[in-house]
PDB file of N, CA and C in Angstrom:
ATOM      1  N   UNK A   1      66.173 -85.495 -78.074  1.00  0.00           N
ATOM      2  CA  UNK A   1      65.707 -84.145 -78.226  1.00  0.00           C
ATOM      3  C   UNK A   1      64.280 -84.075 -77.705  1.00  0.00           C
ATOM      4  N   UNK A   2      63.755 -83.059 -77.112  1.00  0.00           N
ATOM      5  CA  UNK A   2      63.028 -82.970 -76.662  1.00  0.00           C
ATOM      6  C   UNK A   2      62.216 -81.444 -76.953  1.00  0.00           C
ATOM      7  N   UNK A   3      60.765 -81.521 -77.519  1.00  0.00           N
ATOM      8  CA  UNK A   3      60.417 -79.934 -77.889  1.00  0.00           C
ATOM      9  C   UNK A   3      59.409 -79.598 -77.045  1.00  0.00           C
ATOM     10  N   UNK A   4      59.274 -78.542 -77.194  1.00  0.00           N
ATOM     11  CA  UNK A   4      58.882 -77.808 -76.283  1.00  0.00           C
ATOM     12  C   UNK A   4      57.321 -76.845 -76.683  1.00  0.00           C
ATOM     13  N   UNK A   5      56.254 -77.146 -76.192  1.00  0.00           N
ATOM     14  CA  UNK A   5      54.471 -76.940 -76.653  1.00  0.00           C
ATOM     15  C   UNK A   5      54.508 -75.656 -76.485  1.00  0.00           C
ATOM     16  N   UNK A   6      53.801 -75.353 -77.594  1.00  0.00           N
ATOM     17  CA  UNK A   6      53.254 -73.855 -77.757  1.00  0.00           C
ATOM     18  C   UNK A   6      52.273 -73.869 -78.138  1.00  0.00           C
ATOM     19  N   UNK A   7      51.238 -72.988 -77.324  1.00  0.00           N
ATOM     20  CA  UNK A   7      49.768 -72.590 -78.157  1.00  0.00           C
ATOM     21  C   UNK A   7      49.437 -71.668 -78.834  1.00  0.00           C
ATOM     22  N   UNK A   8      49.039 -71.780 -79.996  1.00  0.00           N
ATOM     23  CA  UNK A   8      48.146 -70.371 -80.888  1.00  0.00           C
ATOM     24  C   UNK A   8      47.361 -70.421 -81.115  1.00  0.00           C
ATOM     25  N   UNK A   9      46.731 -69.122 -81.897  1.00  0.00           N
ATOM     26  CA  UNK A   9      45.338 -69.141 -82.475  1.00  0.00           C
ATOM     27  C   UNK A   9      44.254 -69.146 -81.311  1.00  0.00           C
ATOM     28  N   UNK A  10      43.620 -70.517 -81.367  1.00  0.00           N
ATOM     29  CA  UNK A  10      42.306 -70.656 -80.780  1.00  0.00           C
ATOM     30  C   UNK A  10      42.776 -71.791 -79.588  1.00  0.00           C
ATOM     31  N   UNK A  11      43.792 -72.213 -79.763  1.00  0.00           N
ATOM     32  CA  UNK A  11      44.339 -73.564 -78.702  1.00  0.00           C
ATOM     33  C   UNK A  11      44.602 -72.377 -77.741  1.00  0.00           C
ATOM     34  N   UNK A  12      44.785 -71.838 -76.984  1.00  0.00           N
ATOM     35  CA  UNK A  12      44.637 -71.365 -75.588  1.00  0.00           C
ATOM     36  C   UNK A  12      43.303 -70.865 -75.078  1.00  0.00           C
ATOM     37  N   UNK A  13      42.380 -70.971 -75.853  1.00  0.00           N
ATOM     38  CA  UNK A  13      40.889 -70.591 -75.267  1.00  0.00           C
ATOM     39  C   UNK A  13      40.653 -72.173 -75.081  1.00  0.00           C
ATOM     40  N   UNK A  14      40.963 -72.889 -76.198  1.00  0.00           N
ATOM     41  CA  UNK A  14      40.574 -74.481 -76.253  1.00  0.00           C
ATOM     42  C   UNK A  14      41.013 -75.248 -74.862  1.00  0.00           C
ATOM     43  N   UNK A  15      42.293 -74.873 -74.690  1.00  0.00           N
ATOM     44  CA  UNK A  15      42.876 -75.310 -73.313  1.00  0.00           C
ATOM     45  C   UNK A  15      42.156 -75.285 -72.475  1.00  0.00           C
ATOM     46  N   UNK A  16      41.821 -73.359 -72.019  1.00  0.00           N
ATOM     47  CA  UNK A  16      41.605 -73.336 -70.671  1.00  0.00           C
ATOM     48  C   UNK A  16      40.233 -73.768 -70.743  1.00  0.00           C
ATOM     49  N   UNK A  17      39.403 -74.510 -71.681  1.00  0.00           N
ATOM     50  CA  UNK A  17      38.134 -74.780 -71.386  1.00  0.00           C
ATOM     51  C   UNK A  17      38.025 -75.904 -70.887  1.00  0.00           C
ATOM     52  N   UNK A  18      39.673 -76.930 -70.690  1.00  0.00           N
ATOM     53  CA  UNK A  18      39.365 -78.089 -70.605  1.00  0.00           C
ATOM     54  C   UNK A  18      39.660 -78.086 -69.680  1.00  0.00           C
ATOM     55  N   UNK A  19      40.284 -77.416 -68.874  1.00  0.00           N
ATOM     56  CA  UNK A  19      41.120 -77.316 -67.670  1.00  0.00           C
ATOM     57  C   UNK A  19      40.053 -78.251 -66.423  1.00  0.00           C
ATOM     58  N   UNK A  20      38.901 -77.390 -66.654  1.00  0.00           N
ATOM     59  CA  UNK A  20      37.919 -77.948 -65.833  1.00  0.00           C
ATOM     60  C   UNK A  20      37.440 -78.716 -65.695  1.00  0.00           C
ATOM     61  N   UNK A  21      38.203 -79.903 -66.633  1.00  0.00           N
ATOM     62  CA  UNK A  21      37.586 -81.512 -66.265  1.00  0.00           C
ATOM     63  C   UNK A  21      39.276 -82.275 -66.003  1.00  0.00           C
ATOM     64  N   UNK A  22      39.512 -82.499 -64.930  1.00  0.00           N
ATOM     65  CA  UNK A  22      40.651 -83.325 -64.632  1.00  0.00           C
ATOM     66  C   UNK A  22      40.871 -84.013 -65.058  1.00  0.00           C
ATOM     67  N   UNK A  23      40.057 -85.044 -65.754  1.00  0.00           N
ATOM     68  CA  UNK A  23      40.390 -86.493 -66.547  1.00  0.00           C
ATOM     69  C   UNK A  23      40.638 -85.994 -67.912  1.00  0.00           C
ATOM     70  N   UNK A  24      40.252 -84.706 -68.496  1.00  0.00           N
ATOM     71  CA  UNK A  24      40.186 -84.521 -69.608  1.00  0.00           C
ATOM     72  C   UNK A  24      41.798 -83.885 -69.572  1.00  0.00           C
ATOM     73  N   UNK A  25      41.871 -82.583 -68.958  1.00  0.00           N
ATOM     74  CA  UNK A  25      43.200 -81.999 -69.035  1.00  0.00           C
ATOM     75  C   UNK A  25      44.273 -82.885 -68.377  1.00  0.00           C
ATOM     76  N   UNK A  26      43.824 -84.246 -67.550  1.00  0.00           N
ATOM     77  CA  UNK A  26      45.388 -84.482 -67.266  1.00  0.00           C
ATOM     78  C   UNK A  26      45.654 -86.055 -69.022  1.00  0.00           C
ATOM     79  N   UNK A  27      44.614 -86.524 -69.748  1.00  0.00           N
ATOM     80  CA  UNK A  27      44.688 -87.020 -70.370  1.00  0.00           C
ATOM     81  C   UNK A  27      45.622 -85.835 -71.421  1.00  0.00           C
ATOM     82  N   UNK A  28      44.895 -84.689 -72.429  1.00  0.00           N
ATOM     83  CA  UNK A  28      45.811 -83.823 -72.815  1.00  0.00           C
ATOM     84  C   UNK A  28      46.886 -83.857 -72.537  1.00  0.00           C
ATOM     85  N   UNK A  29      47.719 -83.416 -71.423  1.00  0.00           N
ATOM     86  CA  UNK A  29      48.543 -83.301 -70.705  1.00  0.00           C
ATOM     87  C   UNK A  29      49.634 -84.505 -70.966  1.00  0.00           C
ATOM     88  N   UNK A  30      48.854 -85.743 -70.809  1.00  0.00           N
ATOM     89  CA  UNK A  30      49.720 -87.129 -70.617  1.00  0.00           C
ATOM     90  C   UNK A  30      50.249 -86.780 -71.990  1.00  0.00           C
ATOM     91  N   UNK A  31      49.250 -86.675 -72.599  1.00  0.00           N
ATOM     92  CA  UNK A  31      49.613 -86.837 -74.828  1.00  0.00           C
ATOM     93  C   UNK A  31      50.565 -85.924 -74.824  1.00  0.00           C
ATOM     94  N   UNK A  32      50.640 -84.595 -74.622  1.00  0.00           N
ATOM     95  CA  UNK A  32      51.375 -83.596 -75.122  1.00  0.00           C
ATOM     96  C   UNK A  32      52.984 -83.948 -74.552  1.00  0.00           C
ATOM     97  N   UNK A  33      52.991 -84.427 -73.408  1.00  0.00           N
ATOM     98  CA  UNK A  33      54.153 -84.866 -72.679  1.00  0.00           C
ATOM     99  C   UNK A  33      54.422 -85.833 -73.772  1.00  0.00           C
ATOM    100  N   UNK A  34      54.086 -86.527 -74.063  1.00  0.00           N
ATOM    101  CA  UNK A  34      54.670 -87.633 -74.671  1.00  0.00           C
ATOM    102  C   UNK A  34      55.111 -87.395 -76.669  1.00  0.00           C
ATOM    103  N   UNK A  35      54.415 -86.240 -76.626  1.00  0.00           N
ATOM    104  CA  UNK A  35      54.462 -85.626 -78.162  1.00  0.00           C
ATOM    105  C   UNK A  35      56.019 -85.006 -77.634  1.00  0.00           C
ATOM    106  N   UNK A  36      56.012 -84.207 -76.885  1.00  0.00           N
ATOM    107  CA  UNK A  36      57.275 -83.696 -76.719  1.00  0.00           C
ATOM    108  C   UNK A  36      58.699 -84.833 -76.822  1.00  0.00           C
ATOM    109  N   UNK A  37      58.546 -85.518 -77.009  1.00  0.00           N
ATOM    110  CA  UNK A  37      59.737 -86.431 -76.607  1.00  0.00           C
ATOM    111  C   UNK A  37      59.527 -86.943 -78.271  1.00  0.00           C
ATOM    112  N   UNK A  38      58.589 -87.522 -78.670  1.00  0.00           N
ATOM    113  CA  UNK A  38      58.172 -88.313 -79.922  1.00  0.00           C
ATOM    114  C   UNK A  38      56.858 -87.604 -80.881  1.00  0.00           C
ATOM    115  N   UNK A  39      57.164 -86.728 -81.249  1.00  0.00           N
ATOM    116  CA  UNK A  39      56.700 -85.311 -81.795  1.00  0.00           C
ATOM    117  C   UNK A  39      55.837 -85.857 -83.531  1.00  0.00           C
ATOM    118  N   UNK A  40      56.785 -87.545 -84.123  1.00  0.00           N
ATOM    119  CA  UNK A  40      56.324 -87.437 -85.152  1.00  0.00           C
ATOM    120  C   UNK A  40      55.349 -89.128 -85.213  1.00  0.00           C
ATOM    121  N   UNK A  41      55.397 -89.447 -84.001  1.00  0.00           N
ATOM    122  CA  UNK A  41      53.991 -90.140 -83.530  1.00  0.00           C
ATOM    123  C   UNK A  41      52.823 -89.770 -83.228  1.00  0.00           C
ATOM    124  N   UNK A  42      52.390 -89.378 -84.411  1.00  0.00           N
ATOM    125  CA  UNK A  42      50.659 -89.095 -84.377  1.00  0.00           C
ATOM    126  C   UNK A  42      50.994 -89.179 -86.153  1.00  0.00           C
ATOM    127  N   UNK A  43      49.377 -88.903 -86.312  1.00  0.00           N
ATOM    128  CA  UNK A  43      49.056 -88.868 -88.346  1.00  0.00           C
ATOM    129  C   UNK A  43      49.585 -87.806 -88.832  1.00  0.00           C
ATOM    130  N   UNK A  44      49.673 -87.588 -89.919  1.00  0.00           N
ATOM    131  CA  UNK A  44      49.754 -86.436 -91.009  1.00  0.00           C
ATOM    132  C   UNK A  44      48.669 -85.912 -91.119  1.00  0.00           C
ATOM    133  N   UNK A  45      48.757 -84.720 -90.986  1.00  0.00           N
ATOM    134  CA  UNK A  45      47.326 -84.380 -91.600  1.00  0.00           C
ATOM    135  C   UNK A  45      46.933 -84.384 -93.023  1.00  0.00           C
ATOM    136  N   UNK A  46      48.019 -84.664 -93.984  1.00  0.00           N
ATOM    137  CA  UNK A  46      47.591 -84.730 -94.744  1.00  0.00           C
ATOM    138  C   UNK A  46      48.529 -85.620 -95.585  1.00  0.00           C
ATOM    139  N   UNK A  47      47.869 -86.716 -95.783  1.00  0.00           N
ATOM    140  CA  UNK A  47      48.302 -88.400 -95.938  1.00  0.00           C
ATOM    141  C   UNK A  47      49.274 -88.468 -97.139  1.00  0.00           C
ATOM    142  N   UNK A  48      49.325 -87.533 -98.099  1.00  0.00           N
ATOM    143  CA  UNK A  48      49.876 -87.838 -99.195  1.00  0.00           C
ATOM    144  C   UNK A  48      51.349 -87.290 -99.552  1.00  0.00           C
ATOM    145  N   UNK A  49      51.568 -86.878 -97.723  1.00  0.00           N
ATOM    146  CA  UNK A  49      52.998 -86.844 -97.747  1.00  0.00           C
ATOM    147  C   UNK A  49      52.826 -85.295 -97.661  1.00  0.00           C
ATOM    148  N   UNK A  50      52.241 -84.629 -98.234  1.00  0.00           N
ATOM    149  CA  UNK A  50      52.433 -82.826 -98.467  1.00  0.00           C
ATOM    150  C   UNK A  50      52.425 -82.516 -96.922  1.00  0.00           C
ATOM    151  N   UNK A  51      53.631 -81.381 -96.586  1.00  0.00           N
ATOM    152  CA  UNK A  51      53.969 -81.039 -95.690  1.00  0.00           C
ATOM    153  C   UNK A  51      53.630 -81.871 -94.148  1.00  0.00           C
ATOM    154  N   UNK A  52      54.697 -82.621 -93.939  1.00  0.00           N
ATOM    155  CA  UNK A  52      54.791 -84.040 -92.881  1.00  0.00           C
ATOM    156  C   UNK A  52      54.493 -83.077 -91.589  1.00  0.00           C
ATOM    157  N   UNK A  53      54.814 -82.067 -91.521  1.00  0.00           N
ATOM    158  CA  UNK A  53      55.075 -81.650 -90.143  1.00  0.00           C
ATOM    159  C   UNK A  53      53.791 -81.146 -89.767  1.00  0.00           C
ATOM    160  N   UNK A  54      52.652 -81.008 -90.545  1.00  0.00           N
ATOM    161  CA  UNK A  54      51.083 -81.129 -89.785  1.00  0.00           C
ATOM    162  C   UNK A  54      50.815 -82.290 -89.398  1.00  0.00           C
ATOM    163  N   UNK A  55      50.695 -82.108 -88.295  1.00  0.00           N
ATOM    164  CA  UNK A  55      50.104 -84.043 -87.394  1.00  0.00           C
ATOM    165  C   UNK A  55      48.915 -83.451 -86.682  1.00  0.00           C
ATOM    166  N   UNK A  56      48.176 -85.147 -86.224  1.00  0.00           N
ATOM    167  CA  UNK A  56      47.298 -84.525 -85.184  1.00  0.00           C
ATOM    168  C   UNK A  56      47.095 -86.247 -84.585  1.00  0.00           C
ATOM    169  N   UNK A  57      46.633 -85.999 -83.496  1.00  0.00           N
ATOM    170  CA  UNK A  57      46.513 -87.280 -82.271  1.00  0.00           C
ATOM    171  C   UNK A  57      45.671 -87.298 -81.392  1.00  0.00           C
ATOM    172  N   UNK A  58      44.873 -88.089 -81.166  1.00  0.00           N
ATOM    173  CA  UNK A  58      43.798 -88.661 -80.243  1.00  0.00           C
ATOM    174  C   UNK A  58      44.243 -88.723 -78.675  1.00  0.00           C
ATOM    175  N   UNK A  59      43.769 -87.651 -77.657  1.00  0.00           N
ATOM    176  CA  UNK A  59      43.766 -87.878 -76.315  1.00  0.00           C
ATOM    177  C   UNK A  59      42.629 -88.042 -76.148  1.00  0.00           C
ATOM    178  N   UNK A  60      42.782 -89.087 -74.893  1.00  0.00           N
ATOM    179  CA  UNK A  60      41.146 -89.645 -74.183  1.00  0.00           C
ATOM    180  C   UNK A  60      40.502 -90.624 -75.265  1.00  0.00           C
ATOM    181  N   UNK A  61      39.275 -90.243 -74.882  1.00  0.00           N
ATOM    182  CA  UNK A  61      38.636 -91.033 -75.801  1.00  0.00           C
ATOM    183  C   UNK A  61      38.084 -90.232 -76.621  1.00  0.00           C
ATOM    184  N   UNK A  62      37.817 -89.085 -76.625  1.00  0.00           N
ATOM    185  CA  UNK A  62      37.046 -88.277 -77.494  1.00  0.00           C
ATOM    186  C   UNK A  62      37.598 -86.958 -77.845  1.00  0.00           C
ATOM    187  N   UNK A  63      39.032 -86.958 -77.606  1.00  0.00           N
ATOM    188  CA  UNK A  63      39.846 -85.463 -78.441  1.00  0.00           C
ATOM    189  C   UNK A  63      40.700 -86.001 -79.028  1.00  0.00           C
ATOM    190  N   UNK A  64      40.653 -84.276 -79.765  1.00  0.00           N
ATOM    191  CA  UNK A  64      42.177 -84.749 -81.178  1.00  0.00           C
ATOM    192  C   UNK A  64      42.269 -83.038 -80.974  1.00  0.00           C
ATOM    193  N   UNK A  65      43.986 -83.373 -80.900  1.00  0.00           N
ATOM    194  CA  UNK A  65      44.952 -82.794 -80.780  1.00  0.00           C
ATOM    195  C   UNK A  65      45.633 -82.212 -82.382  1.00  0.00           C
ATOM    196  N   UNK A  66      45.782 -80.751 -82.689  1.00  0.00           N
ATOM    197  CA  UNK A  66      45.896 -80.663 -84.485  1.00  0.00           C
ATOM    198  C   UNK A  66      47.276 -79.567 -83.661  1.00  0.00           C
ATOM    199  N   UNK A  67      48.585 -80.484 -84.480  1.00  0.00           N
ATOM    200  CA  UNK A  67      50.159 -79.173 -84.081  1.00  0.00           C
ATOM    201  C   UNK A  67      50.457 -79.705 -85.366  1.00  0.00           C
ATOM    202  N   UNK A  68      51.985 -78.487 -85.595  1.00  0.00           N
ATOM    203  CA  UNK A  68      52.994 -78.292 -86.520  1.00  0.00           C
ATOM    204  C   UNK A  68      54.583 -78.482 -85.575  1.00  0.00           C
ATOM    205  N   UNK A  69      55.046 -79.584 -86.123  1.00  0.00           N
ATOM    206  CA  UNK A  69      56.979 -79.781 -85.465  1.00  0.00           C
ATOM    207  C   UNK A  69      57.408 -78.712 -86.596  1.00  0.00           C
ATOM    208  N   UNK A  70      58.235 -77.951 -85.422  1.00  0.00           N
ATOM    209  CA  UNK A  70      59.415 -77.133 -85.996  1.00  0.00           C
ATOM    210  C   UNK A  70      60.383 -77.700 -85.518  1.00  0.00           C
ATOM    211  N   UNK A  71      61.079 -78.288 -86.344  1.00  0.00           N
ATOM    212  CA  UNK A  71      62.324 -78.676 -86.036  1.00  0.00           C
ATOM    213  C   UNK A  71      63.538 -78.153 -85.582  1.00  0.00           C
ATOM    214  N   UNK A  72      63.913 -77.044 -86.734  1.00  0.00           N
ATOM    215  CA  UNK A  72      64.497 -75.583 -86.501  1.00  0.00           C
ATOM    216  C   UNK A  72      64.384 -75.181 -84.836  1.00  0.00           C
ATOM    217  N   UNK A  73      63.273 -75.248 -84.343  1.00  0.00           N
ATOM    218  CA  UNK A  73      63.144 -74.227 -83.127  1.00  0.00           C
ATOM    219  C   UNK A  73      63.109 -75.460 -82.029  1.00  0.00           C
ATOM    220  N   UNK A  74      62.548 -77.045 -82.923  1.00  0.00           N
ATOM    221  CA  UNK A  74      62.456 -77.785 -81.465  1.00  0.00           C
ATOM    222  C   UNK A  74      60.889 -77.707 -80.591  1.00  0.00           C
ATOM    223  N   UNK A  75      59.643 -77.174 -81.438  1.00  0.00           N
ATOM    224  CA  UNK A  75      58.551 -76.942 -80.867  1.00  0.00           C
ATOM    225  C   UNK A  75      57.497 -77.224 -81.587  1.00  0.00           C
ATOM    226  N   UNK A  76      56.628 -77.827 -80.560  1.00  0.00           N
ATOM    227  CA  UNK A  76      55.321 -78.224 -81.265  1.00  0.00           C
ATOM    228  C   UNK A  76      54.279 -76.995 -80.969  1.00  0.00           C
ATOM    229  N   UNK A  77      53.771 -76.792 -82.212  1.00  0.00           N
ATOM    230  CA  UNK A  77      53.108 -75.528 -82.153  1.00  0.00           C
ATOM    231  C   UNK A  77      51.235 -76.204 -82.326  1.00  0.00           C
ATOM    232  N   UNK A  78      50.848 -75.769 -80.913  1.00  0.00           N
ATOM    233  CA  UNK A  78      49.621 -76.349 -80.897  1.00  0.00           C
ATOM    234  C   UNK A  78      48.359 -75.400 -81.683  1.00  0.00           C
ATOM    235  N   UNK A  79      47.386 -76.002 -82.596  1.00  0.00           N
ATOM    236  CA  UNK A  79      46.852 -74.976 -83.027  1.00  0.00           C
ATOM    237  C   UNK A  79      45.406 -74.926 -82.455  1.00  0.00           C
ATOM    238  N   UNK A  80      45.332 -76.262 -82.310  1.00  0.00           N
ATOM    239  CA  UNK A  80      44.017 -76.874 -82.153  1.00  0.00           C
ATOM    240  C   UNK A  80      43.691 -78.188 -81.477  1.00  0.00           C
ATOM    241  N   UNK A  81      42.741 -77.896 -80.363  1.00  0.00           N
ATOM    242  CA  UNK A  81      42.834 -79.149 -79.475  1.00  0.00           C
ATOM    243  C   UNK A  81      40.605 -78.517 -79.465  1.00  0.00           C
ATOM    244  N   UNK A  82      40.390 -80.167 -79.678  1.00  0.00           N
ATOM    245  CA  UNK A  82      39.223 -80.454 -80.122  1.00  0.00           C
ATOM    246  C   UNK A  82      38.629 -81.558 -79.260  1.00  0.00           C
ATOM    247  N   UNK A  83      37.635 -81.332 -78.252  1.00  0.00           N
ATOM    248  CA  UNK A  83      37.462 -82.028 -77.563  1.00  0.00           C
ATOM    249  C   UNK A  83      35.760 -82.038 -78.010  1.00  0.00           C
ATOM    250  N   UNK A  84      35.302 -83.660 -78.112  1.00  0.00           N
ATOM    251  CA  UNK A  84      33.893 -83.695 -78.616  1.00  0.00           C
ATOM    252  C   UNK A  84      33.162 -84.912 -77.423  1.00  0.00           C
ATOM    253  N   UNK A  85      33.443 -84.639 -76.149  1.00  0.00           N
ATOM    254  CA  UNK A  85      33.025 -85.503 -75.382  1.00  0.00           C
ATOM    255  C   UNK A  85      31.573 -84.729 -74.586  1.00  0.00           C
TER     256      UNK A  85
END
């Protein structure tokens, strides 16, 4: 199975800001590709088990990536992509 990225909120301003560094957006890019396929490889956001389907994951060396798996729909819903480089 394979799901399929969606952005909300503030992750599509977050995006297109990264766009403009190639190493940065094709690193993003590599991660999210690979979230799509293996969606529940990254952390919990919140460790103690309460609601599994908040994750978040490290692209590059200096971003983190914050989605929700819907299973139901098959999509990772991006909320927040945080780049501190």
């Amino acid at each position: 199975m394979s799901y399929r990225p969606a952005l909300i909120g503030r992750a599509p301003v977050q995006f297109s800001d990264l766009m403009g560094d190639k190493a940065i957006y094709d690193a993003l890019m590599e991660r999210i590709i690979q979230l799509a396929d293996a969606p529940w490889d990254a952390w919990p956001v919140y460790p103690d088990g309460d609601e599994p389907e908040f994750r978040e994951t490290q692209f590059a060396e200096h971003g983190l990536l914050s989605f929700r798996v819907d299973e139901s729909a098959e999509i990772l819903i991006i909320f927040n992509i945080l780049w501190t480089g």
